[in-house]
PDB file of N, CA and C in Angstrom:
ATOM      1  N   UNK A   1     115.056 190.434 117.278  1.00  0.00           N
ATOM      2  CA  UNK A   1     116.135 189.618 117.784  1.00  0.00           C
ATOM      3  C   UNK A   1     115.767 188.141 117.637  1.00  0.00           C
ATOM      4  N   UNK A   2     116.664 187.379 117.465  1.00  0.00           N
ATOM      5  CA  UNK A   2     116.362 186.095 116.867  1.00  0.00           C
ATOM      6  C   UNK A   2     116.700 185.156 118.380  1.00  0.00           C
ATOM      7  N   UNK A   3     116.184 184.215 118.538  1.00  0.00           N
ATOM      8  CA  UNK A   3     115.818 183.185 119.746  1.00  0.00           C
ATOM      9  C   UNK A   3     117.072 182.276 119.215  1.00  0.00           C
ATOM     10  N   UNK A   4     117.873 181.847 120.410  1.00  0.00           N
ATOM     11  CA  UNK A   4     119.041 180.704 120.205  1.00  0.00           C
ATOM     12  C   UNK A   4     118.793 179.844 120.465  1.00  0.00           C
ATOM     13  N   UNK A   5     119.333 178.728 120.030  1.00  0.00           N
ATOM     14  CA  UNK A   5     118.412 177.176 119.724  1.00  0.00           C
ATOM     15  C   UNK A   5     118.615 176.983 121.454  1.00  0.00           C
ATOM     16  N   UNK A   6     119.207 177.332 122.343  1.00  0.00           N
ATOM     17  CA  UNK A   6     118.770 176.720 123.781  1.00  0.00           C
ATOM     18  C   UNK A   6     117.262 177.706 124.115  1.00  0.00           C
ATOM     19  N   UNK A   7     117.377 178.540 123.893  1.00  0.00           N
ATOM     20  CA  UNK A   7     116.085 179.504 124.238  1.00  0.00           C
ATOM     21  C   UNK A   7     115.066 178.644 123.771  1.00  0.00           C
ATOM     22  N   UNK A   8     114.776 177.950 122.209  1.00  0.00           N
ATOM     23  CA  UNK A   8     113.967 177.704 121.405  1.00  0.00           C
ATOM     24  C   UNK A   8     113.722 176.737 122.071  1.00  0.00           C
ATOM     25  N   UNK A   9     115.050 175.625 122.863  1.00  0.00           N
ATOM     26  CA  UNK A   9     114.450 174.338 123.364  1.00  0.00           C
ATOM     27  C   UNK A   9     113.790 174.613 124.735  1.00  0.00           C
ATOM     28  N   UNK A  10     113.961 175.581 125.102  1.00  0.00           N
ATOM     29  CA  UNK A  10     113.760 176.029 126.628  1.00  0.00           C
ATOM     30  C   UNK A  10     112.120 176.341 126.442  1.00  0.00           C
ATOM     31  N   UNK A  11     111.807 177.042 125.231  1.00  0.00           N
ATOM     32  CA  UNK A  11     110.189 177.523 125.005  1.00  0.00           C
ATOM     33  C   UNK A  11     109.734 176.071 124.679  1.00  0.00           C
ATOM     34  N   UNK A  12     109.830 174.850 124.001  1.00  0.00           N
ATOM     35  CA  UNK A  12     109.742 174.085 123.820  1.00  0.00           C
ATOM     36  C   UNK A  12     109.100 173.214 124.539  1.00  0.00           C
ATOM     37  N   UNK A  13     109.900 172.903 125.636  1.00  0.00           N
ATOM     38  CA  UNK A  13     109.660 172.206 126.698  1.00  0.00           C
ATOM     39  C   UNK A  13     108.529 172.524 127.422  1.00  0.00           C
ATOM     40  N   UNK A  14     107.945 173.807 127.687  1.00  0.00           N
ATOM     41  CA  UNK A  14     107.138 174.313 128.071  1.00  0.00           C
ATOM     42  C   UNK A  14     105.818 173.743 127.479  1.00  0.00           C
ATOM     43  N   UNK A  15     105.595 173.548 126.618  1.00  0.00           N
ATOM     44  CA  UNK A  15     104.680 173.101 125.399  1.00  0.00           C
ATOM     45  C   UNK A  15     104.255 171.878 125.996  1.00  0.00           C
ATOM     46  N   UNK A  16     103.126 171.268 126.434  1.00  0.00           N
ATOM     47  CA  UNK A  16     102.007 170.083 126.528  1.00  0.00           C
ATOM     48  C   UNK A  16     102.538 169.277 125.535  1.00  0.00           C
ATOM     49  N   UNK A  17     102.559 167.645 126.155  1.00  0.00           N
ATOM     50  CA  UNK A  17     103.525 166.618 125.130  1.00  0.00           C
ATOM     51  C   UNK A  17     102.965 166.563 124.204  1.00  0.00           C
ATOM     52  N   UNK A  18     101.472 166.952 123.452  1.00  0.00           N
ATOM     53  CA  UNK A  18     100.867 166.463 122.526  1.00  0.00           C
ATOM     54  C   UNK A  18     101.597 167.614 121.490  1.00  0.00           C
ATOM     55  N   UNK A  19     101.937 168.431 122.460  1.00  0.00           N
ATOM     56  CA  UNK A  19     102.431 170.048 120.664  1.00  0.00           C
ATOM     57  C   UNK A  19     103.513 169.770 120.688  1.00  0.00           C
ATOM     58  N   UNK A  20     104.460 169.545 122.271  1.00  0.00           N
ATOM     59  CA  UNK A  20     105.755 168.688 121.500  1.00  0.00           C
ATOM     60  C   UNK A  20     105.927 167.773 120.460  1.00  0.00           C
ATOM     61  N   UNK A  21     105.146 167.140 120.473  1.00  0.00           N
ATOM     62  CA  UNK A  21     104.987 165.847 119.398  1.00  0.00           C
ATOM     63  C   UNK A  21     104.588 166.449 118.560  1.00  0.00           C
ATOM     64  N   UNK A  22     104.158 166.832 118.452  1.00  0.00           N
ATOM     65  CA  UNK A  22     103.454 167.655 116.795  1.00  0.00           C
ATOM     66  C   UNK A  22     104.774 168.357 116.250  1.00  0.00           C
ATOM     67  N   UNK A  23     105.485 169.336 117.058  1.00  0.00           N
ATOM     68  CA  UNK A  23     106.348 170.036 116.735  1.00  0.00           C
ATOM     69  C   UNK A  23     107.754 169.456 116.395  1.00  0.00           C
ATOM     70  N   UNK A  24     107.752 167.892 117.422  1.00  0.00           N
ATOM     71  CA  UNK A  24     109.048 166.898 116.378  1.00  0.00           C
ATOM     72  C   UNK A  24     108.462 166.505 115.196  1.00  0.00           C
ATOM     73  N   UNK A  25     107.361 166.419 114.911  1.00  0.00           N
ATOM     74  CA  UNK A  25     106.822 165.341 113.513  1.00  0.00           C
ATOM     75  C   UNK A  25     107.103 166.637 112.352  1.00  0.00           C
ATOM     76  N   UNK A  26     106.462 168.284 112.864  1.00  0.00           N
ATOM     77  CA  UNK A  26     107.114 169.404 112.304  1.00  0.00           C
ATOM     78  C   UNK A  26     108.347 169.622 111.578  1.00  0.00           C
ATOM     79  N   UNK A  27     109.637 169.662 112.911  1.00  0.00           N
ATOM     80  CA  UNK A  27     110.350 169.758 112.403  1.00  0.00           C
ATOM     81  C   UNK A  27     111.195 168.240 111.454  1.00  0.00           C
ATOM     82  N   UNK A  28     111.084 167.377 112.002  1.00  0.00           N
ATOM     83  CA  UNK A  28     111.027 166.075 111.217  1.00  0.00           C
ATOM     84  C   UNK A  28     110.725 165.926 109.876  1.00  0.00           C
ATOM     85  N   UNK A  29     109.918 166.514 109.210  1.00  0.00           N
ATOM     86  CA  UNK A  29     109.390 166.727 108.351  1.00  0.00           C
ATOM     87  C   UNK A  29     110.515 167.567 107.285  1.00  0.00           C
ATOM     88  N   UNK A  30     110.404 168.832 107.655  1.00  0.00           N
ATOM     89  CA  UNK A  30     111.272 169.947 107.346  1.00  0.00           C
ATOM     90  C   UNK A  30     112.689 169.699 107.484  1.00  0.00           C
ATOM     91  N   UNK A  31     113.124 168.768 107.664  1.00  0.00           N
ATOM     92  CA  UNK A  31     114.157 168.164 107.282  1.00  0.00           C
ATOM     93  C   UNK A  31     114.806 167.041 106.251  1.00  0.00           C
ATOM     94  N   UNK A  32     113.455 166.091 106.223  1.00  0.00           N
ATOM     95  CA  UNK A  32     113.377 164.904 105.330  1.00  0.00           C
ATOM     96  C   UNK A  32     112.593 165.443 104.456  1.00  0.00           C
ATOM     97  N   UNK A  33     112.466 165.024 103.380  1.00  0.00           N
ATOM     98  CA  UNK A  33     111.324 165.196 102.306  1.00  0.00           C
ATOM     99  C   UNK A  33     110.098 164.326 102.407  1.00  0.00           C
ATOM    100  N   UNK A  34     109.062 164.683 102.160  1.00  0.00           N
ATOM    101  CA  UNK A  34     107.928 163.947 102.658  1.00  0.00           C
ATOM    102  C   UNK A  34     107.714 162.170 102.077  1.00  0.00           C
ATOM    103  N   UNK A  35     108.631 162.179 100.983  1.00  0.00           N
ATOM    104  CA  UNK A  35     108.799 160.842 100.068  1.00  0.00           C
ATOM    105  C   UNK A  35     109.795 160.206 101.363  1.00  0.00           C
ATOM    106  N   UNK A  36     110.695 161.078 101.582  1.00  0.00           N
ATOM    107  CA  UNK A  36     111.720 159.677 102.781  1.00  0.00           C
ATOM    108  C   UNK A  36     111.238 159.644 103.807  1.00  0.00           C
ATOM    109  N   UNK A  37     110.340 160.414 104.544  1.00  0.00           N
ATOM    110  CA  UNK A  37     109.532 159.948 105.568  1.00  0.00           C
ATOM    111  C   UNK A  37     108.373 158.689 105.234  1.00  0.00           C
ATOM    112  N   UNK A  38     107.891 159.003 104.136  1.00  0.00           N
ATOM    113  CA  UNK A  38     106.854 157.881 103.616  1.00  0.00           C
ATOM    114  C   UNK A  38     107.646 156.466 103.667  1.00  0.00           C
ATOM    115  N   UNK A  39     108.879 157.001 102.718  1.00  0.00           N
ATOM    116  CA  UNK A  39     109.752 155.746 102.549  1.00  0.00           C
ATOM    117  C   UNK A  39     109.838 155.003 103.987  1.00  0.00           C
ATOM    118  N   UNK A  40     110.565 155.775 104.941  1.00  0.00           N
ATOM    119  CA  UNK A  40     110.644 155.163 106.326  1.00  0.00           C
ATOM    120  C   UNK A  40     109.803 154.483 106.378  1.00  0.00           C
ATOM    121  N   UNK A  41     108.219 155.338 106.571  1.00  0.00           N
ATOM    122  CA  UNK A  41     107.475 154.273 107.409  1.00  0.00           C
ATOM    123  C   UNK A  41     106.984 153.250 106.499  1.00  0.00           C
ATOM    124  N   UNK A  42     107.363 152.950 105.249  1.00  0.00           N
ATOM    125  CA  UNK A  42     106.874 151.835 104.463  1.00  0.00           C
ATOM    126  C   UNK A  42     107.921 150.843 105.011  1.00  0.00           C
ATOM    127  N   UNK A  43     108.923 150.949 105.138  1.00  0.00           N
ATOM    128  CA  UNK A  43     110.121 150.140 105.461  1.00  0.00           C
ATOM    129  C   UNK A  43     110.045 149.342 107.012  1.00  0.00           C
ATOM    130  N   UNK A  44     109.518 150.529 107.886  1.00  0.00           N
ATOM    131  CA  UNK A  44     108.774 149.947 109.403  1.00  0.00           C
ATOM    132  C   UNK A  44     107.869 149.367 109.108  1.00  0.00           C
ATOM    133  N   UNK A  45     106.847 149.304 108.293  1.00  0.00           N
ATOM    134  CA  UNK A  45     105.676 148.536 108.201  1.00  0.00           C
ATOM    135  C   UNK A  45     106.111 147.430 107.948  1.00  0.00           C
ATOM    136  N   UNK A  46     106.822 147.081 106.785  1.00  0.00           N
ATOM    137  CA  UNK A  46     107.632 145.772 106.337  1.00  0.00           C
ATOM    138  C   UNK A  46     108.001 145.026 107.407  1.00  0.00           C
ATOM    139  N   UNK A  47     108.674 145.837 108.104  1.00  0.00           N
ATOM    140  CA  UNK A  47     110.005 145.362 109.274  1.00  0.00           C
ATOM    141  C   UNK A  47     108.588 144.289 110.239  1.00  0.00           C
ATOM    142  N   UNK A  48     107.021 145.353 110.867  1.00  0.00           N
ATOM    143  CA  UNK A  48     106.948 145.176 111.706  1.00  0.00           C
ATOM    144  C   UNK A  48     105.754 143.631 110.996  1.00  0.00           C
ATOM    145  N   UNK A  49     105.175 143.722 109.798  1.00  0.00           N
ATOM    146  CA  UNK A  49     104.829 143.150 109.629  1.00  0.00           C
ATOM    147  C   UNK A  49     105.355 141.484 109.282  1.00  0.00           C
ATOM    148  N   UNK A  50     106.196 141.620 108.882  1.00  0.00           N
ATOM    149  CA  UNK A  50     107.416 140.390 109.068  1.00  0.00           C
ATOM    150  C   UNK A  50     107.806 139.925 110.161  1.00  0.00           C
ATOM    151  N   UNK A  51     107.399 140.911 111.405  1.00  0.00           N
ATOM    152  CA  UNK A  51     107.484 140.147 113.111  1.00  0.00           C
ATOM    153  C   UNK A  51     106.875 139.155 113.148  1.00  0.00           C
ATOM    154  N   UNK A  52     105.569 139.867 112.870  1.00  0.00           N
ATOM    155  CA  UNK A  52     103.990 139.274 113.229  1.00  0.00           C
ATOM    156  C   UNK A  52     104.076 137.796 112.129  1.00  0.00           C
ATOM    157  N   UNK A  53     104.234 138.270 110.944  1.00  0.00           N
ATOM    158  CA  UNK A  53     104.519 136.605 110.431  1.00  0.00           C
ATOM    159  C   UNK A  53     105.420 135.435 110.882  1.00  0.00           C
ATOM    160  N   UNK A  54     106.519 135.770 111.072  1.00  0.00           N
ATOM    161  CA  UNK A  54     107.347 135.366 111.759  1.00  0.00           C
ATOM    162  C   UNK A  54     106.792 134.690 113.150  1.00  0.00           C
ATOM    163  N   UNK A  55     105.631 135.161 113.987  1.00  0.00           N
ATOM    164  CA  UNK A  55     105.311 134.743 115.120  1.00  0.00           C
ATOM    165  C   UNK A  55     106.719 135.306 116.524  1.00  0.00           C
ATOM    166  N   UNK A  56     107.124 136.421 116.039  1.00  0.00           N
ATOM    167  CA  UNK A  56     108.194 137.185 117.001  1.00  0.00           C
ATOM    168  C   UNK A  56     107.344 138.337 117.694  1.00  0.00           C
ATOM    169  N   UNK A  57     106.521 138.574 117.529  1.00  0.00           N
ATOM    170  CA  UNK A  57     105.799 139.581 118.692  1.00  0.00           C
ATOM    171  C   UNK A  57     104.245 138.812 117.886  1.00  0.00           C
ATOM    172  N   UNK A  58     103.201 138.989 119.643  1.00  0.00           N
ATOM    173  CA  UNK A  58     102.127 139.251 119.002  1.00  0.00           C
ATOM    174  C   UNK A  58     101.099 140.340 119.026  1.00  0.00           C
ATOM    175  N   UNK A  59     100.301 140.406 118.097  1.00  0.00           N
ATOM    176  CA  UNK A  59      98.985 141.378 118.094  1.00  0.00           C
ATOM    177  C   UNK A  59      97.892 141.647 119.003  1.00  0.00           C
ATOM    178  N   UNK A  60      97.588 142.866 119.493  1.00  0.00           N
ATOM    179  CA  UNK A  60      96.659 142.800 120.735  1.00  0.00           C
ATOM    180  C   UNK A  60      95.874 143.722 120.464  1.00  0.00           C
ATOM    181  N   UNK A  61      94.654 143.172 120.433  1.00  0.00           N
ATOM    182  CA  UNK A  61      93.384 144.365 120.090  1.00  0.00           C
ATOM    183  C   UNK A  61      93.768 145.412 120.361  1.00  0.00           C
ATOM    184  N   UNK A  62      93.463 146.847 119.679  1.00  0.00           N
ATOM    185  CA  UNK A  62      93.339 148.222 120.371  1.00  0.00           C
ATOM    186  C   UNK A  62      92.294 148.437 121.308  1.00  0.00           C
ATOM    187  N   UNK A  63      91.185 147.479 121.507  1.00  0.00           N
ATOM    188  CA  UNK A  63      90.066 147.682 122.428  1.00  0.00           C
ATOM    189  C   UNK A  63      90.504 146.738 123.677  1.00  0.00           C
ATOM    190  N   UNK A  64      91.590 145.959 123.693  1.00  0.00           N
ATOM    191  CA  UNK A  64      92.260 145.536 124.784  1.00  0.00           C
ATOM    192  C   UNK A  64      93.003 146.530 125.565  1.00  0.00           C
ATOM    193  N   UNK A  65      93.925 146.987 124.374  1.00  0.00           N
ATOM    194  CA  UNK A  65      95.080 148.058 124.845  1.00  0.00           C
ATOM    195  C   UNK A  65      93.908 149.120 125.526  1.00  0.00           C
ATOM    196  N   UNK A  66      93.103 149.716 125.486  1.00  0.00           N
ATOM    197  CA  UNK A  66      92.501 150.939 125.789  1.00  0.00           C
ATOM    198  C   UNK A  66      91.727 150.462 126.898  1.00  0.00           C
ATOM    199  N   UNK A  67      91.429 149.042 126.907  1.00  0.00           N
ATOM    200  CA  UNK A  67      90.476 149.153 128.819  1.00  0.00           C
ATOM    201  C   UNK A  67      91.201 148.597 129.455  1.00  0.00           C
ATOM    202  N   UNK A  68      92.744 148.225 129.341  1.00  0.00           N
ATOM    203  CA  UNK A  68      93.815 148.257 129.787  1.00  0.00           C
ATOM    204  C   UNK A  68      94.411 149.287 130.738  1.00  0.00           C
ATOM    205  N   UNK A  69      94.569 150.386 129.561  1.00  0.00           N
ATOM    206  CA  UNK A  69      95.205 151.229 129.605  1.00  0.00           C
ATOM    207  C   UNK A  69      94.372 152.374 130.886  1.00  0.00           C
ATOM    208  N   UNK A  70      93.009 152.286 130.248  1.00  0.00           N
ATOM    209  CA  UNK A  70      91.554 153.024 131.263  1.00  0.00           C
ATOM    210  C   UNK A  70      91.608 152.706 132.705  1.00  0.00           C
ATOM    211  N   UNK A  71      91.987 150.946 132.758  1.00  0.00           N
ATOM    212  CA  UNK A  71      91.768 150.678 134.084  1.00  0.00           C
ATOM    213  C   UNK A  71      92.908 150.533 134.671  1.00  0.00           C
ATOM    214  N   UNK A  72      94.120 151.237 134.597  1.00  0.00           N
ATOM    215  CA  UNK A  72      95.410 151.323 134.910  1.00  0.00           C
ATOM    216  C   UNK A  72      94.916 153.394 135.389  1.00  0.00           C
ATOM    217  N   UNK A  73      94.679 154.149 134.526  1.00  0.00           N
ATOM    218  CA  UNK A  73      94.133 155.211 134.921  1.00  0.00           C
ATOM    219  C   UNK A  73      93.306 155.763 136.173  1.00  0.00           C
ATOM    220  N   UNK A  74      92.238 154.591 136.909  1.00  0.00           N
ATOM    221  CA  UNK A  74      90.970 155.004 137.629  1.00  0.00           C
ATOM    222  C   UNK A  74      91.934 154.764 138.721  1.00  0.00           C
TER     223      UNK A  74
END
């Protein structure tokens, strides 16, 4: 017997956010071809790197973001 897409989202949900996420990038995938996903994110890179030149957002270490993020945790 075959599972109906509310069942499927219902097992879904159940799933730890990290396999959710895996399982949108999954099906994400299996929908786009792996060239228009590439394409996308070449096009976001553009987008985001043209912020940063621009001086419209700025850049913040990842070793900021993470004892940030650590000491927001304890």
């Amino acid at each position: 017997m075959s599972l109906t897409y509310k069942e499927i989202v219902s097992e879904a949900m159940k799933l730890a956010a990290h396999e959710r996420a895996d399982l949108a990038d999954t099906l994400w995938i299996s929908v786009d071809t792996p060239e228009a996903v590439a394409a996308a994110w070449d096009e976001e890179i553009k987008r985001r790197l043209a912020q940063l030149e621009a001086g419209e957002v700025e850049a913040i270490a990842v070793e900021s973001v993470i004892a940030e993020l650590r000491a927001k945790l304890r």
